[in-house]
N, C-alpha and C. Protein backbone atom coordinates (compact mmCIF):
# COMPACT_ATOMS: atom_id res chain seq x y z
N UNK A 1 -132.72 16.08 -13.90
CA UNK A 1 -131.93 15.56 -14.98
C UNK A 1 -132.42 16.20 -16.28
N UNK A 2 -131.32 16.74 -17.13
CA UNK A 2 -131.95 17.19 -18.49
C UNK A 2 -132.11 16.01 -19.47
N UNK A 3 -133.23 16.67 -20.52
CA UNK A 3 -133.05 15.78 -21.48
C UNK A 3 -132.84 16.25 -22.84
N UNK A 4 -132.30 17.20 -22.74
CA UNK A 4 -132.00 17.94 -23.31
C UNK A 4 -130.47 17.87 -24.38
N UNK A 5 -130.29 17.36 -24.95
CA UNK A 5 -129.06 16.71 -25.61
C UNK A 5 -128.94 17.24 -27.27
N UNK A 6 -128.20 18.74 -27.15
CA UNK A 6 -128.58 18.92 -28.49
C UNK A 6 -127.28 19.36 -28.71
N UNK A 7 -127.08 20.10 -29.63
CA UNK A 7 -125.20 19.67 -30.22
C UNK A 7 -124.17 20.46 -29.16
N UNK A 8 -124.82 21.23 -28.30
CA UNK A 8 -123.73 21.95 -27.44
C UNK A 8 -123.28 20.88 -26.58
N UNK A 9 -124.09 19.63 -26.48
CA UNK A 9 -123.52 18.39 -25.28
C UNK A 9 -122.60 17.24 -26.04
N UNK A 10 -122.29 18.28 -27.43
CA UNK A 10 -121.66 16.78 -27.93
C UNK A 10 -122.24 15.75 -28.23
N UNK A 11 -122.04 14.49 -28.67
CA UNK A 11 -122.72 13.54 -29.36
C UNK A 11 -123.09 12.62 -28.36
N UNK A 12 -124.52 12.30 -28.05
CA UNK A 12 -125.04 11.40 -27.33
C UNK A 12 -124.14 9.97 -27.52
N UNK A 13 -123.96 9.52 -28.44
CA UNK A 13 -123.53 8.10 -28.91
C UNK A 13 -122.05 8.41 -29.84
N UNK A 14 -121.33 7.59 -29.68
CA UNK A 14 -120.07 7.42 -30.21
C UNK A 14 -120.09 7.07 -31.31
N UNK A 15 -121.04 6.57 -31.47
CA UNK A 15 -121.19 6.41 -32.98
C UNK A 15 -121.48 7.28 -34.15
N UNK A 16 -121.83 8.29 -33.51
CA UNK A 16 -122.21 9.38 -34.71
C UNK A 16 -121.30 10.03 -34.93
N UNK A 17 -120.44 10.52 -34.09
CA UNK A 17 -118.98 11.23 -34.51
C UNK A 17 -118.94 10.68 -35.90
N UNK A 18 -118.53 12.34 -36.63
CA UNK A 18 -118.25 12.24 -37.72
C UNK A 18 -116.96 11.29 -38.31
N UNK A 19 -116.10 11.44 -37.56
CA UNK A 19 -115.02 11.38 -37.73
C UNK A 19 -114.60 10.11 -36.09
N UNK A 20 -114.45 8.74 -36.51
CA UNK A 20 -113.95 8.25 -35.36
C UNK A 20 -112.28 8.30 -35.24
N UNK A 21 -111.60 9.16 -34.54
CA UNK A 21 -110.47 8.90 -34.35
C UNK A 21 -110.29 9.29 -32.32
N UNK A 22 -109.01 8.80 -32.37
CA UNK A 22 -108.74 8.74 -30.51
C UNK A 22 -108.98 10.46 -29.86
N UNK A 23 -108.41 11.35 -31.22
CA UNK A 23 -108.85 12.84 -30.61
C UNK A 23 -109.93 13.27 -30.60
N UNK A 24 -110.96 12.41 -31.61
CA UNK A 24 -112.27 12.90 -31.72
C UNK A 24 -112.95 12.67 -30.29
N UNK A 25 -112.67 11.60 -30.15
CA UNK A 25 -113.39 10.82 -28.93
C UNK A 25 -113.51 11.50 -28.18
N UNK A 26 -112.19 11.36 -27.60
CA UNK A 26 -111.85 11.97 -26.25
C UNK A 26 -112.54 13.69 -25.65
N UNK A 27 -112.54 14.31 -27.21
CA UNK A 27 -113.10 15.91 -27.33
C UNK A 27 -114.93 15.90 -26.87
N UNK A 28 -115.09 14.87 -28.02
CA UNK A 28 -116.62 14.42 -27.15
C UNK A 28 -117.09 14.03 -25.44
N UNK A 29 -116.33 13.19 -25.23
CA UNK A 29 -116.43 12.84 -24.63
C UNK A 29 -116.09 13.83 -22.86
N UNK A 30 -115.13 14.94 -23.24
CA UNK A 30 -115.02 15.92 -22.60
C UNK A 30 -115.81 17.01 -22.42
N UNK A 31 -116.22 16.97 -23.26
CA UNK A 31 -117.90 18.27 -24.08
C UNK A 31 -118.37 17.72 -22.88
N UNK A 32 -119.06 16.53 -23.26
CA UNK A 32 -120.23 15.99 -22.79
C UNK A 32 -120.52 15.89 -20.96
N UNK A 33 -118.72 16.00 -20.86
CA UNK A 33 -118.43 15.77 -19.25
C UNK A 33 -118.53 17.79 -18.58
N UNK A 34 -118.01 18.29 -19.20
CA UNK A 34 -117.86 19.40 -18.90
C UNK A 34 -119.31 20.05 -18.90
N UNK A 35 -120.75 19.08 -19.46
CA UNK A 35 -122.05 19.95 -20.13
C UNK A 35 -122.72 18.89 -18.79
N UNK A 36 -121.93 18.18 -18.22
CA UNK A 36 -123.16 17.28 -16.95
C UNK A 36 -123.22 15.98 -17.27
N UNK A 37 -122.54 15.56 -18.57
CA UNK A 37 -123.42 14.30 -19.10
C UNK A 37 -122.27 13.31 -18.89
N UNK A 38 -122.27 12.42 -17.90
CA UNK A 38 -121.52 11.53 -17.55
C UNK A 38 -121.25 10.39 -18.45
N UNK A 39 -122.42 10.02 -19.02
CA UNK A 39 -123.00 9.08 -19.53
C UNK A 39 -123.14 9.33 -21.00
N UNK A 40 -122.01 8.58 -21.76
CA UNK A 40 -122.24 8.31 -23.79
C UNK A 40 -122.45 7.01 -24.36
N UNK A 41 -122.82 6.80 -24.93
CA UNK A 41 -123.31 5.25 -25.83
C UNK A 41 -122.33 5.10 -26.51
N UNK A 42 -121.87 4.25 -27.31
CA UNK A 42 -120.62 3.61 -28.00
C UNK A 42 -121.81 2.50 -28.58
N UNK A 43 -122.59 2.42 -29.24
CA UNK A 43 -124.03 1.89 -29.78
C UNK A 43 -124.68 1.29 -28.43
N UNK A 44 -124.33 0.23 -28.04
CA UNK A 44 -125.44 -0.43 -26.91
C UNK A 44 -124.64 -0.41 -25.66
N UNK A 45 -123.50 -0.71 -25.74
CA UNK A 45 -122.35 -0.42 -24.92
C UNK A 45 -122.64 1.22 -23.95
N UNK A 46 -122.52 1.57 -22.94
CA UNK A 46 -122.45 2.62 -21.83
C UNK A 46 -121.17 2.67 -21.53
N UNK A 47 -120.87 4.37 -22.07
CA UNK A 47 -119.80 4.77 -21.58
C UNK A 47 -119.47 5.63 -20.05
N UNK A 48 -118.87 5.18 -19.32
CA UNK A 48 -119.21 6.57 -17.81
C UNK A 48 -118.01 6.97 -17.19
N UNK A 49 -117.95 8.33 -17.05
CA UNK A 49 -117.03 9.06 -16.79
C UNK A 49 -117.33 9.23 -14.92
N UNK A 50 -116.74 8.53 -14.12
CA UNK A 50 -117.02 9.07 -12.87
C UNK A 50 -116.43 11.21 -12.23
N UNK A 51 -117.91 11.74 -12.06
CA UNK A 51 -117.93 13.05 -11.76
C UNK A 51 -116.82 13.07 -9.81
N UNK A 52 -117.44 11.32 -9.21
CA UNK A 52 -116.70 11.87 -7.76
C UNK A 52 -117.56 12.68 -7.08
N UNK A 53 -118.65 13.26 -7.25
CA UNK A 53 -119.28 13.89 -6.64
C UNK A 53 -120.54 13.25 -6.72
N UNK A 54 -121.90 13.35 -6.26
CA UNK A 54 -123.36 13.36 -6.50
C UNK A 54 -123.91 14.06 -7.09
N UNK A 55 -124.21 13.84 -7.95
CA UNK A 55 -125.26 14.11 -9.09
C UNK A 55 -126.57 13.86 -8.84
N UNK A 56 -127.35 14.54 -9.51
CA UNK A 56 -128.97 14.56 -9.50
C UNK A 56 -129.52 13.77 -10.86
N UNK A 57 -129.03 12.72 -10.81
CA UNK A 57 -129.29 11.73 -12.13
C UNK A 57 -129.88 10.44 -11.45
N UNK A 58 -130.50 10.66 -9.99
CA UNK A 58 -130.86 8.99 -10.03
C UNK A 58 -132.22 9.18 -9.06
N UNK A 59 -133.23 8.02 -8.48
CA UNK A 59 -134.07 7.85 -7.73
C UNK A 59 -135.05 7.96 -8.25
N UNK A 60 -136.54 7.65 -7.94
CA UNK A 60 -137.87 7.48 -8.44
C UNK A 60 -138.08 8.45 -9.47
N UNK A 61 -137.96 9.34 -9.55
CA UNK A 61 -138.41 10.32 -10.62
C UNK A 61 -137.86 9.52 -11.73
N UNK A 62 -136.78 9.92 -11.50
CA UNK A 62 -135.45 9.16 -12.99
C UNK A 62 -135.38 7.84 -13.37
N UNK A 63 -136.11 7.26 -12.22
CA UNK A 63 -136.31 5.28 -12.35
C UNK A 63 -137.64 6.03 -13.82
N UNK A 64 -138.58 6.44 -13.26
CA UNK A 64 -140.36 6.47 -13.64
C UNK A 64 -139.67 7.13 -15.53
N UNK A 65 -138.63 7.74 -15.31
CA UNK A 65 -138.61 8.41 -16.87
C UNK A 65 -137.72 7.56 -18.03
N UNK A 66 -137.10 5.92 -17.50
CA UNK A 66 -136.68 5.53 -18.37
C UNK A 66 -137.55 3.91 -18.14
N UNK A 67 -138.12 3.89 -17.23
CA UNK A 67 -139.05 2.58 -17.48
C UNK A 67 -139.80 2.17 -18.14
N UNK A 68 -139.83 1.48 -19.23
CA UNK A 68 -140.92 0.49 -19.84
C UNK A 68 -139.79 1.37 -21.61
N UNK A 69 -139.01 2.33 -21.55
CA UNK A 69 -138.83 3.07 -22.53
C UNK A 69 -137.69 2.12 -23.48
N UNK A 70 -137.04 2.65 -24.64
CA UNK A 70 -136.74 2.15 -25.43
C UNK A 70 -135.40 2.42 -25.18
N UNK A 71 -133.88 2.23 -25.52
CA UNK A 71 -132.72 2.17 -24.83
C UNK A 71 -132.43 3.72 -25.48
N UNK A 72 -133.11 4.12 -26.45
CA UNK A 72 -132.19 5.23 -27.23
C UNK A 72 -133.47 6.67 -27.05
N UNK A 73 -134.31 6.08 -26.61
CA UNK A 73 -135.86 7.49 -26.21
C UNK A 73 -135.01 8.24 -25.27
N UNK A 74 -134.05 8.04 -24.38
CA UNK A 74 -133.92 9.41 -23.29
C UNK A 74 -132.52 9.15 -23.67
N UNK A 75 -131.93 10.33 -23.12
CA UNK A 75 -130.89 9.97 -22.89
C UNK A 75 -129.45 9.15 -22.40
N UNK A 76 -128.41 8.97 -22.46
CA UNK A 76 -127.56 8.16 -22.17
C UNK A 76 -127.81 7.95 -20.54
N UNK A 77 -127.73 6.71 -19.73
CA UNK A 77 -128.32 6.56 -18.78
C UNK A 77 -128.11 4.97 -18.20
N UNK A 78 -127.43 5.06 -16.82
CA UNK A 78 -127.27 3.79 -16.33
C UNK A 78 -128.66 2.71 -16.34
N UNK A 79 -129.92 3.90 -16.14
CA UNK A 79 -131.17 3.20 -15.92
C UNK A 79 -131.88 2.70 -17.48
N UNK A 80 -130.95 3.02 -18.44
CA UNK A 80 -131.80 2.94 -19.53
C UNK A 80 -130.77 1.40 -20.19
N UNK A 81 -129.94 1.00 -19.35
CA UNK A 81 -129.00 0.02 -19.71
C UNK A 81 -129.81 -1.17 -18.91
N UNK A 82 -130.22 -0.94 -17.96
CA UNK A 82 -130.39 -1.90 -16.89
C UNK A 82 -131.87 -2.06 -17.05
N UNK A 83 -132.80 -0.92 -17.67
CA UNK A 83 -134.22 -1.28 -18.24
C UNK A 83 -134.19 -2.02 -19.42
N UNK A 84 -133.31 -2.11 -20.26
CA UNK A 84 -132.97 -2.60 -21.22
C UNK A 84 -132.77 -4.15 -21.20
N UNK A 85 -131.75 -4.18 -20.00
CA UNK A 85 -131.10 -5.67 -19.80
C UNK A 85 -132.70 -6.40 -18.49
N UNK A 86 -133.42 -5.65 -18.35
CA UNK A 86 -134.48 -6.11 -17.96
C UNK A 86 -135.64 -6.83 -18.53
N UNK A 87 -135.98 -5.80 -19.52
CA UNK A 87 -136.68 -5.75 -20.74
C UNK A 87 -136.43 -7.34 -21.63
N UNK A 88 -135.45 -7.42 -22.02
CA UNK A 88 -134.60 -8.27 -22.79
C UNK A 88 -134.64 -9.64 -21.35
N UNK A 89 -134.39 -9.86 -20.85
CA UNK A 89 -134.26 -10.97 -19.92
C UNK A 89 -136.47 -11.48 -19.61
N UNK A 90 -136.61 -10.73 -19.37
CA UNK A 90 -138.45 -10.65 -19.31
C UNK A 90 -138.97 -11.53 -20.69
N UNK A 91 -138.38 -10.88 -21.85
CA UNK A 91 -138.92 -11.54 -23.20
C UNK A 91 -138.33 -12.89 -23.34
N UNK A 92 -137.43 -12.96 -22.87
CA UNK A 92 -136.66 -14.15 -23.42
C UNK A 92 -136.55 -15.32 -22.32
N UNK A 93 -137.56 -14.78 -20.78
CA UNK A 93 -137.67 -15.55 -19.78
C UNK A 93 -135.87 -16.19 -19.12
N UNK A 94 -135.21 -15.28 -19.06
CA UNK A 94 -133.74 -16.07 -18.81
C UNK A 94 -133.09 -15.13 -18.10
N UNK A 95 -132.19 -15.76 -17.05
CA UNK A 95 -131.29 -14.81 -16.26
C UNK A 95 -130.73 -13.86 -17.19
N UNK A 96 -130.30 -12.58 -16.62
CA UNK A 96 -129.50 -12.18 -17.18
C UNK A 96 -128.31 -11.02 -16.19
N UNK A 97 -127.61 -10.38 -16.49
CA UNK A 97 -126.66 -9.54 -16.24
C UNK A 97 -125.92 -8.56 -17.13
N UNK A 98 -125.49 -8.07 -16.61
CA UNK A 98 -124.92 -6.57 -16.93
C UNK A 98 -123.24 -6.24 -16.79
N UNK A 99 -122.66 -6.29 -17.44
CA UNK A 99 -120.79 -5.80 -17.20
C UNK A 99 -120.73 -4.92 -16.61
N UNK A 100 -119.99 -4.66 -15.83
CA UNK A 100 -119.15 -3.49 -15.29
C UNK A 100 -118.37 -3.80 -15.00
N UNK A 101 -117.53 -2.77 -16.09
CA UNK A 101 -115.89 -2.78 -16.21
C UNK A 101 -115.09 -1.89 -15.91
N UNK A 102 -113.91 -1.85 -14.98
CA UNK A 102 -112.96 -0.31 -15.05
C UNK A 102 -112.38 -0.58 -13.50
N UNK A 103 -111.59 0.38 -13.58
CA UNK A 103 -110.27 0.11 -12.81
C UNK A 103 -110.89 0.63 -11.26
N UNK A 104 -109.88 0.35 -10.38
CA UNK A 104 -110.25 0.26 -9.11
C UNK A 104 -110.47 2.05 -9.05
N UNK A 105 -111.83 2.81 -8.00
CA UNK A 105 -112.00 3.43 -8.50
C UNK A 105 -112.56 4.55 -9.25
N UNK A 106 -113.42 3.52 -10.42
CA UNK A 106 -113.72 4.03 -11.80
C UNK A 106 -115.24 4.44 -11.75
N UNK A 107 -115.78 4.13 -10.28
CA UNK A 107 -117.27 3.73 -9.86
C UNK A 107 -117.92 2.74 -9.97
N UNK A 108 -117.45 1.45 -10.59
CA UNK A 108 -118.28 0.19 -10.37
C UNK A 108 -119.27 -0.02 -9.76
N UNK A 109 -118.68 0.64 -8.32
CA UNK A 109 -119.53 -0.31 -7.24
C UNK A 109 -121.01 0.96 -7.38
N UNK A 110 -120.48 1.74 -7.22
CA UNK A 110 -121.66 3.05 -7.52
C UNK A 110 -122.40 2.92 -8.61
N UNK A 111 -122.25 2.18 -9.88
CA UNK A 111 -122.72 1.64 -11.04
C UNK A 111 -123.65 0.87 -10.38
N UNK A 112 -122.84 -0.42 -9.93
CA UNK A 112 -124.23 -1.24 -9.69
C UNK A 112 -124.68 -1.23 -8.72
N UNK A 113 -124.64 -0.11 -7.81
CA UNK A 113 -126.00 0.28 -6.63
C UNK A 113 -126.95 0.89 -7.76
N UNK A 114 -126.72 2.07 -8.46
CA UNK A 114 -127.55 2.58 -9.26
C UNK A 114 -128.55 1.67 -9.90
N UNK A 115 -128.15 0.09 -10.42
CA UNK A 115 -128.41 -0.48 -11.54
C UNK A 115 -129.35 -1.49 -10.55
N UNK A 116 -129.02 -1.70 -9.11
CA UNK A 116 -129.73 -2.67 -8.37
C UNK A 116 -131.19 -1.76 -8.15
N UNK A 117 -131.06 -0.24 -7.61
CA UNK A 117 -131.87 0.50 -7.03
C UNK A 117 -132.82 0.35 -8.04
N UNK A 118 -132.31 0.27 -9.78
CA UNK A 118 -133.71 0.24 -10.69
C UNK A 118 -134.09 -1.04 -10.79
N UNK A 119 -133.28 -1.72 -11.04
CA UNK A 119 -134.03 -3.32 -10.46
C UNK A 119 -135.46 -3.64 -9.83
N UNK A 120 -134.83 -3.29 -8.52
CA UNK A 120 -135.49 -3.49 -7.18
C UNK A 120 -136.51 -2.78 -7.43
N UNK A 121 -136.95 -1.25 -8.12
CA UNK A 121 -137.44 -0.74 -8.30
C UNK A 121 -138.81 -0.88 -9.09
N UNK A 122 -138.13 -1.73 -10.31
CA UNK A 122 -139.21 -2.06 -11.40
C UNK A 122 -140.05 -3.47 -11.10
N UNK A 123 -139.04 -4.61 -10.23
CA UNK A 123 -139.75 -5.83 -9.92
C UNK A 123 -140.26 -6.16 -8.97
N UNK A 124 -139.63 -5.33 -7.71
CA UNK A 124 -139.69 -5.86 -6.43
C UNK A 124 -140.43 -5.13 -5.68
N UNK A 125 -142.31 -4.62 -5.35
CA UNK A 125 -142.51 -3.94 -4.78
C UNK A 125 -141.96 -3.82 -2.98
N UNK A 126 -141.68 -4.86 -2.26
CA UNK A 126 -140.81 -4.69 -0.84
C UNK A 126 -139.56 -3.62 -1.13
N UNK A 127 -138.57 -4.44 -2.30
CA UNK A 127 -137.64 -3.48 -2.17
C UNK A 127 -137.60 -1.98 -3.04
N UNK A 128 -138.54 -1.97 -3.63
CA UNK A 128 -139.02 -0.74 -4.08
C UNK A 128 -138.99 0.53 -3.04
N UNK A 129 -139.88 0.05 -2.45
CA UNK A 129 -140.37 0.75 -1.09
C UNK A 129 -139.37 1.07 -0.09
N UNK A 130 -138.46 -0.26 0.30
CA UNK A 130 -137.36 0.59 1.00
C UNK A 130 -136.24 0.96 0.35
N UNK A 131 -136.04 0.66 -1.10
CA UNK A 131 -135.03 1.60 -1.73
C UNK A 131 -135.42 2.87 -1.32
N UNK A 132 -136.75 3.30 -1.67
CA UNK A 132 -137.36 4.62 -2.23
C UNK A 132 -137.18 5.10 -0.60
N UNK A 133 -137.45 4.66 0.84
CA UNK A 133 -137.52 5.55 2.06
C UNK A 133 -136.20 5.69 2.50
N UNK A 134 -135.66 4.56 2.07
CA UNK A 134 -133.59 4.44 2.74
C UNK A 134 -132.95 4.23 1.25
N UNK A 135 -132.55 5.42 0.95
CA UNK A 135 -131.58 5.73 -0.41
C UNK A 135 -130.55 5.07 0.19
N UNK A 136 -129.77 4.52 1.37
CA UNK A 136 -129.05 3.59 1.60
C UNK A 136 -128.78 2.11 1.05
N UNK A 137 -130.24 1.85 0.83
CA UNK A 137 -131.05 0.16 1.21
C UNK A 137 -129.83 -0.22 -0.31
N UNK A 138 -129.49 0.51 -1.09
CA UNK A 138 -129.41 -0.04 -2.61
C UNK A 138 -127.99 0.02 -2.76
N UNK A 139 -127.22 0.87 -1.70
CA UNK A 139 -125.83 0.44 -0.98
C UNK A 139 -125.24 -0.89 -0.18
N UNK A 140 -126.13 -0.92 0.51
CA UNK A 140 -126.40 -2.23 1.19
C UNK A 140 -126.77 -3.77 0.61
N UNK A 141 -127.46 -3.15 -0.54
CA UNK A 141 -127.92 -4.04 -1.53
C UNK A 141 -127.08 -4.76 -2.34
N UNK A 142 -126.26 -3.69 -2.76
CA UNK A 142 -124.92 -3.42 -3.68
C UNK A 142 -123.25 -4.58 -3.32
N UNK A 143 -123.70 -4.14 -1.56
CA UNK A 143 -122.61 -4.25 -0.72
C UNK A 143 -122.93 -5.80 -0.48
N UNK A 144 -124.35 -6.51 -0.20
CA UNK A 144 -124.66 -7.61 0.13
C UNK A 144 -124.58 -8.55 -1.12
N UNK A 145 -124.50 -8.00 -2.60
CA UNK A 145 -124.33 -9.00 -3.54
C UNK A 145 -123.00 -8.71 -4.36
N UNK A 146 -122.31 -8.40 -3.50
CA UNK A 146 -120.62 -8.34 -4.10
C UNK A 146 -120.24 -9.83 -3.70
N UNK A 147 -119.24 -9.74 -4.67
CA UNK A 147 -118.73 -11.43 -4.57
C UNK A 147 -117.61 -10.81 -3.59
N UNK A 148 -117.20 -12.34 -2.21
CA UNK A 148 -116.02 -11.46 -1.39
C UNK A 148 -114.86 -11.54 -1.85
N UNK A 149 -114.41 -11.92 -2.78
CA UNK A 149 -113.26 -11.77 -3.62
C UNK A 149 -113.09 -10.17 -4.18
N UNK A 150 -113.94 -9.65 -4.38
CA UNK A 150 -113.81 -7.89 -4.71
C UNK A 150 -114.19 -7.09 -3.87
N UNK A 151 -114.10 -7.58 -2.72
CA UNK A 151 -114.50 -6.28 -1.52
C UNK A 151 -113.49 -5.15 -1.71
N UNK A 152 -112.05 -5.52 -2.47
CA UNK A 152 -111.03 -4.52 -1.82
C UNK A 152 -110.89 -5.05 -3.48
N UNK A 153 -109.94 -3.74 -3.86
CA UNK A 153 -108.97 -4.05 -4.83
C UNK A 153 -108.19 -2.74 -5.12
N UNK A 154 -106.76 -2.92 -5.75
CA UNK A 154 -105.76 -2.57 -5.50
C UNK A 154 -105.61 -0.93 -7.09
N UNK A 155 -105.59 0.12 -6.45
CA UNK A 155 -105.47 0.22 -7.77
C UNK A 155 -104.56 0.53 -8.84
N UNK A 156 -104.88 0.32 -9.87
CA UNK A 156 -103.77 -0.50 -11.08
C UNK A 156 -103.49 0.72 -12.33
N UNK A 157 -102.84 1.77 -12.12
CA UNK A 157 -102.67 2.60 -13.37
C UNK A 157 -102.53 1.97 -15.03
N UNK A 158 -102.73 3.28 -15.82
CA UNK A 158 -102.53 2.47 -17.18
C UNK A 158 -101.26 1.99 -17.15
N UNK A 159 -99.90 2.33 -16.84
CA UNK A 159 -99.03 1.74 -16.75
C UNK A 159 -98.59 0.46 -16.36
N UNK A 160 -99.70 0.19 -15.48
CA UNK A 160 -99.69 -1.77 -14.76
C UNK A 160 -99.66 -2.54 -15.97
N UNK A 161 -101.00 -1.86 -16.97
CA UNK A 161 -101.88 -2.81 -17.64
C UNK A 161 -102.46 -3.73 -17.02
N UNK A 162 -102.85 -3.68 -15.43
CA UNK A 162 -103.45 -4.28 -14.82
C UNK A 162 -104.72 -3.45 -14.48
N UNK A 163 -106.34 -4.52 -15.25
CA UNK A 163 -107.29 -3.71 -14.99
C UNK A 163 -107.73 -3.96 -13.75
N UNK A 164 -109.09 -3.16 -13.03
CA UNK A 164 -109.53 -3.91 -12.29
C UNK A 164 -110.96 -4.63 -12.69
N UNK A 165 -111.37 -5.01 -11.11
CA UNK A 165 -112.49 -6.21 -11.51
C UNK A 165 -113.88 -6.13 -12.59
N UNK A 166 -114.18 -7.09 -12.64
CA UNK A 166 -115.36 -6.74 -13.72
C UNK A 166 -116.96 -7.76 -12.69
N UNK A 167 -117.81 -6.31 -12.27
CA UNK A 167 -119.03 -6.90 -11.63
C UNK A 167 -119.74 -7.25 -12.65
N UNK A 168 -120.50 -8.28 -12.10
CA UNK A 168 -121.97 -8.88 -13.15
C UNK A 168 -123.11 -8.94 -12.11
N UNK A 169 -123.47 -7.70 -11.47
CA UNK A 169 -124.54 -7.73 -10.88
C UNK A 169 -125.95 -8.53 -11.76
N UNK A 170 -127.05 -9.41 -11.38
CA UNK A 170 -127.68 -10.17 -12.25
C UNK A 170 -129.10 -9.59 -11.74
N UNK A 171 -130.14 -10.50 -12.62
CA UNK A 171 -130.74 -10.16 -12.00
C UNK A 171 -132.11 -11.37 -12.84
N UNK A 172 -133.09 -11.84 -11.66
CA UNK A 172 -133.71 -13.25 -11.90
C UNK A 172 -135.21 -12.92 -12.54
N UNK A 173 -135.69 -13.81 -13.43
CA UNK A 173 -136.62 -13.72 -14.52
C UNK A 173 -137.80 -13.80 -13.07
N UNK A 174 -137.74 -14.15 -12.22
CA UNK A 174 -138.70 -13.88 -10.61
C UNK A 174 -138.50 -12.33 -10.42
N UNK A 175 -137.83 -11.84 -11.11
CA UNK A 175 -137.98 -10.27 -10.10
C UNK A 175 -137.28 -10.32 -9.05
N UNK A 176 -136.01 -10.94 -8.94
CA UNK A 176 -135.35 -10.62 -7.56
C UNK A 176 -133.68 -10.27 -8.16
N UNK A 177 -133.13 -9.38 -7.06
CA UNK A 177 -132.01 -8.82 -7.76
C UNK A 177 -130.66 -10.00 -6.98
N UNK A 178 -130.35 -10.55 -8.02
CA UNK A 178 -129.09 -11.96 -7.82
C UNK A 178 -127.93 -11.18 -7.40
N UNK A 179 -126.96 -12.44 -6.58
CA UNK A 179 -125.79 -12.05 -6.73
C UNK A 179 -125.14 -11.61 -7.39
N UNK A 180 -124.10 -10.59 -7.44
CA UNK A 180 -122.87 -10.05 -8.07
C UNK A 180 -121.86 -11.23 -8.35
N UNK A 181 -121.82 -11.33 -9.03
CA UNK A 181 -120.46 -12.27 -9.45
C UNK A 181 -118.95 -11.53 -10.07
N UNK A 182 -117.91 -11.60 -9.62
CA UNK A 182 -116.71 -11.01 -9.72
C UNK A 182 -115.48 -11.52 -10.50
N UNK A 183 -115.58 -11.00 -11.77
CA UNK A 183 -114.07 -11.44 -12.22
C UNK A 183 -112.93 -10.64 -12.37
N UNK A 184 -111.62 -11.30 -12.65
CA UNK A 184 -110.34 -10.19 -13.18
C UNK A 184 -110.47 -10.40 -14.32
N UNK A 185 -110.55 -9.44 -15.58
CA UNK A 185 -109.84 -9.42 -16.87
C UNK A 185 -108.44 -9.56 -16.79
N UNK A 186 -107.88 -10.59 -17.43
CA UNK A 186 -106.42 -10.47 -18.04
C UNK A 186 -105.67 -9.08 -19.41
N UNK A 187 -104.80 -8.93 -18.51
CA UNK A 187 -104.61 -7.56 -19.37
C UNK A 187 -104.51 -7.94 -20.70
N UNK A 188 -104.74 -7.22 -21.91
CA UNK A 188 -104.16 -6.97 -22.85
C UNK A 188 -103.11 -6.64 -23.73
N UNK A 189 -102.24 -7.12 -24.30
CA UNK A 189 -100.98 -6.45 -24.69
C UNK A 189 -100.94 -5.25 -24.88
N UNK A 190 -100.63 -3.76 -25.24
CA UNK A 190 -100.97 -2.91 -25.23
C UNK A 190 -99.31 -2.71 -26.42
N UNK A 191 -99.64 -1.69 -27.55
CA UNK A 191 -98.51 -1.49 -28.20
C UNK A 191 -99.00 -0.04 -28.39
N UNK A 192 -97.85 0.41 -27.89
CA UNK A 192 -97.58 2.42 -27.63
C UNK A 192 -96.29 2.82 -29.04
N UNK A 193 -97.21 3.73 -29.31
CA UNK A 193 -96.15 4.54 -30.52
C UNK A 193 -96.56 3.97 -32.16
């Protein structure tokens, strides 16, 4: 994984665009996809572009380079969201969880295997260990704390205005990675032109 993020990748965070408008965005946000970088900030918020393919952005190395770190020290990063929402749940002694939002799809579910694998990773030496020998275990993991109301879902173009589900993979002030809990967002009105 690079860490390497200097103006040829476009703007790490959405927020710095000079200029926020819908063409700016989108130009960034294409840079950044076309340079490897799946992953942009919108300030604390994680933006992710699913590549569809495998990438070399995840597992022990990449757990070890955003752990204990600060949300904005490395780069844009599922693990630096979920060290974050770790971090923050630890200080404040209280459950917590994580959104994932986007249409059927969009990678959700691949989101929060990623987000369980660092979990499991940082609290749980058992599941540490067999994350780290069965790169499966955090599929399985993924797959065992889906709510069964989102096993399947249908998918919904921008034209539906029907999104899809929104996971809240959690995760317990014990160090153990909680159920997924599953909702629908109600669409939004949407006004074109």
């Amino acid at each position: 994984m690079e860490d390497d993020e200097g103006p040829e990748c476009g703007k790490p965070d959405f927020v710095l665009l000079d200029q926020v408008t819908m063409e700016d965005f989108m130009e960034n946000l294409k840079l950044r996809f076309e340079k490897g970088r799946i992953y942009t900030y919108i300030g604390e918020v994680l933006v992710s572009v699913n590549p569809y393919q495998e990438l070399p952005l995840y597992g022990p190395e990449a757990i070890a380079r955003y752990q204990g770190r600060e949300l904005y020290e490395r780069p844009p990063h599922l693990y630096a969201v979920a060290n974050a929402a770790y971090r923050a749940m630890k200080r404040r002694s209280r459950d917590t969880c994580i959104v994932i939002s986007g249409e059927s799809g969009a990678g959700k579910t691949e989101a929060s295997k990623h987000i369980m694998q660092y979990i499991a990773a940082v609290t749980n030496p058992s599941q540490r260990a067999e994350v780290e020998r069965d790169p499966m275990e955090a599929e399985r993991l993924a797959a065992s704390k889906k709510s069964p109301g989102c096993q399947a879902s249908i998918r919904a173009g921008p034209e539906t205005q029907k999104p899809g589900p929104i996971y809240l993979p959690a995760a317990h002030q014990q160090g153990s990675v909680g159920a997924a809990s599953c909702v629908r967002a109600l669409p939004l009105p949407v006004k074109v032109g």
